[in-house]
Protein backbone atom coordinates (compact mmCIF):
# COMPACT_ATOMS: atom_id res chain seq x y z
CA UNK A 1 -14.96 -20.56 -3.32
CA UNK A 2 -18.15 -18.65 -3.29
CA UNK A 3 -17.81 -14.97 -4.33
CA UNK A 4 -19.49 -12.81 -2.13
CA UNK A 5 -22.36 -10.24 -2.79
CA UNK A 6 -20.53 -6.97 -2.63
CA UNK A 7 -18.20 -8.44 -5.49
CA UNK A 8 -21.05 -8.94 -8.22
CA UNK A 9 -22.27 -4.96 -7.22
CA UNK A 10 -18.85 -3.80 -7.65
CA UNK A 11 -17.82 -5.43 -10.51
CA UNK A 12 -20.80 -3.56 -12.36
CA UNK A 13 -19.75 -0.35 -10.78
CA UNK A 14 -16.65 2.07 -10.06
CA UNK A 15 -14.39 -0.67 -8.38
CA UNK A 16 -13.84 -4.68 -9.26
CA UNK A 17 -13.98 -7.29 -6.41
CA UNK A 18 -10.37 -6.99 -5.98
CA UNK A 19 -9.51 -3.68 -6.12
CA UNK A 20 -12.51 -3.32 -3.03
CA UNK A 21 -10.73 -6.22 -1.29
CA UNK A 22 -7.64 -4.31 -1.54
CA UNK A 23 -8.99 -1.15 -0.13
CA UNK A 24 -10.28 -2.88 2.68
CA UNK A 25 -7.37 -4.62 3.29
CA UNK A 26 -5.23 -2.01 3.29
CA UNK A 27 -8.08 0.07 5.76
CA UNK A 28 -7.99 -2.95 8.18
CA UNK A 29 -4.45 -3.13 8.25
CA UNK A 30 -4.23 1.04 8.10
């Protein structure tokens, strides 16, 4: 599975991949 962009920026910053997945899940879904 190829990890997408966003992840790698992320991951060096305030938020990992999957906590931003999880936001956006829950803001799609919101």
């Amino acid at each position: 599975m190829q990890i997408p962009q966003f992840c790698f920026y992320f991951a060096d910053n305030l938020l990992t991949c999957n906590q931003f997945l999880m936001l956006l899940y829950n803001y799609t879904i919101g």
